[in-house]
Protein backbone atom coordinates (compact mmCIF):
# COMPACT_ATOMS: atom_id res chain seq x y z
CA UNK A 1 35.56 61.78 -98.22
CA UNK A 2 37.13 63.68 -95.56
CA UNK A 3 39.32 61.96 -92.09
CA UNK A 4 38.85 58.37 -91.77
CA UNK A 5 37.26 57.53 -95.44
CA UNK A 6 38.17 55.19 -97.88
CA UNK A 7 37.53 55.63 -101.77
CA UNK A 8 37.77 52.80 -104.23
CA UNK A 9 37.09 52.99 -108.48
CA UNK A 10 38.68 51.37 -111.07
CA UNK A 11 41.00 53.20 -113.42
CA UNK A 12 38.29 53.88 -116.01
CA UNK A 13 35.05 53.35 -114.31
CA UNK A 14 32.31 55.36 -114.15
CA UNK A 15 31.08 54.03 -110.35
CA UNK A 16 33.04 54.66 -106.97
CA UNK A 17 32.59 53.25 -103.35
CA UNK A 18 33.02 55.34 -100.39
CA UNK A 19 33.11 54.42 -96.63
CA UNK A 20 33.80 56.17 -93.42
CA UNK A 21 35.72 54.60 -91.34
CA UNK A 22 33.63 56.35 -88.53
CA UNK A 23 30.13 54.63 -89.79
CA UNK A 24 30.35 51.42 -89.71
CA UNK A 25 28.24 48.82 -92.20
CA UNK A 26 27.64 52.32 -93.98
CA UNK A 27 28.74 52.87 -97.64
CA UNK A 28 28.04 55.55 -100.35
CA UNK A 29 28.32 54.57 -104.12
CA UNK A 30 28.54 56.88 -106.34
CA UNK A 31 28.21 57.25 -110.44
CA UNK A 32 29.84 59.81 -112.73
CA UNK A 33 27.63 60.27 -116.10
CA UNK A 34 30.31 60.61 -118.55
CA UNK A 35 33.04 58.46 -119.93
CA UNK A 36 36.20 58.56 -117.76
CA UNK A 37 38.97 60.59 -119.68
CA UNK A 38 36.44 62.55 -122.08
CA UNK A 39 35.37 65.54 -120.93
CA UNK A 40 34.74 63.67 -117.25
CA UNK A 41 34.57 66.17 -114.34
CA UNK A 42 35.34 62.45 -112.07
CA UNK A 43 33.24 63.94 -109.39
CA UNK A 44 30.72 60.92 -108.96
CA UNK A 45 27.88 63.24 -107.36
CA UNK A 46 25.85 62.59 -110.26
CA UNK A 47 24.09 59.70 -109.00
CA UNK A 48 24.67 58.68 -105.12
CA UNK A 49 23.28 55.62 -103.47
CA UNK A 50 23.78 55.36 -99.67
CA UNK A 51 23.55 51.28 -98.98
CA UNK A 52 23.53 50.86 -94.72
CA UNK A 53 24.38 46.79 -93.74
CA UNK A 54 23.13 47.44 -90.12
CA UNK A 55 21.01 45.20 -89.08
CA UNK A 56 18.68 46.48 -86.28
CA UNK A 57 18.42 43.44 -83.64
CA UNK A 58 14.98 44.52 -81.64
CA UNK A 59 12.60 43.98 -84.70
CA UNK A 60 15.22 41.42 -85.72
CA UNK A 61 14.76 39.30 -82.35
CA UNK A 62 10.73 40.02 -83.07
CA UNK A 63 10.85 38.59 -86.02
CA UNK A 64 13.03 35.61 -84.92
CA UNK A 65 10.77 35.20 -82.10
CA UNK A 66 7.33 35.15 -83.54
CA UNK A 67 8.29 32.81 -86.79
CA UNK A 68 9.79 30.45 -83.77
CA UNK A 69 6.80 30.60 -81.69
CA UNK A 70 4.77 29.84 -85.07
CA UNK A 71 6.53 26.51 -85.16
CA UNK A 72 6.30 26.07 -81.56
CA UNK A 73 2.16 26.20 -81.56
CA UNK A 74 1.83 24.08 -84.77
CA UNK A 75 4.10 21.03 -83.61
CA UNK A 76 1.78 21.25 -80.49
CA UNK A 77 -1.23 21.16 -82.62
CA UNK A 78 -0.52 18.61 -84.83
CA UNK A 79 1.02 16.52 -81.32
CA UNK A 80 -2.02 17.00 -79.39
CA UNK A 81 -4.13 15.78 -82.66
CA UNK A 82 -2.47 12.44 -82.96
């Protein structure tokens, strides 16, 4: 992974996790094809998955805000009716 990574796999597994230390809420999994200790090259580039846990907080907020302002307008509506 190069300066400031982390790797993580089990002794005979056929998935690893990568992270950069310099990205955070960013990690890489990767998955070697063949059996660990038969003929593996324990590369895990066959498959790789990048899985980002940022949250972005403008739409975020949107969202928030409109579903709250939803709520807002129907408790008015069903005060002004009764």
């Amino acid at each position: 992974m190069g300066p400031g990574g982390n790797f993580s796999s089990g002794d005979s597994s056929n998935f690893a996790f990568f992270r950069n230390a310099n990205i955070s809420g960013t990690w890489w999994f990767g998955v070697e094809d063949l059996p660990v200790g038969s003929g593996s090259d324990n590369d895990y580039n066959d498959m790789v998955v990048k899985v980002s846990t940022v949250v972005p907080l403008p739409p975020t907020l949107m969202l928030l805000g409109s579903g709250m302002l939803g709520l807002a307008v129907l408790g008015w509506r069903r005060r002004r009716r009764s």
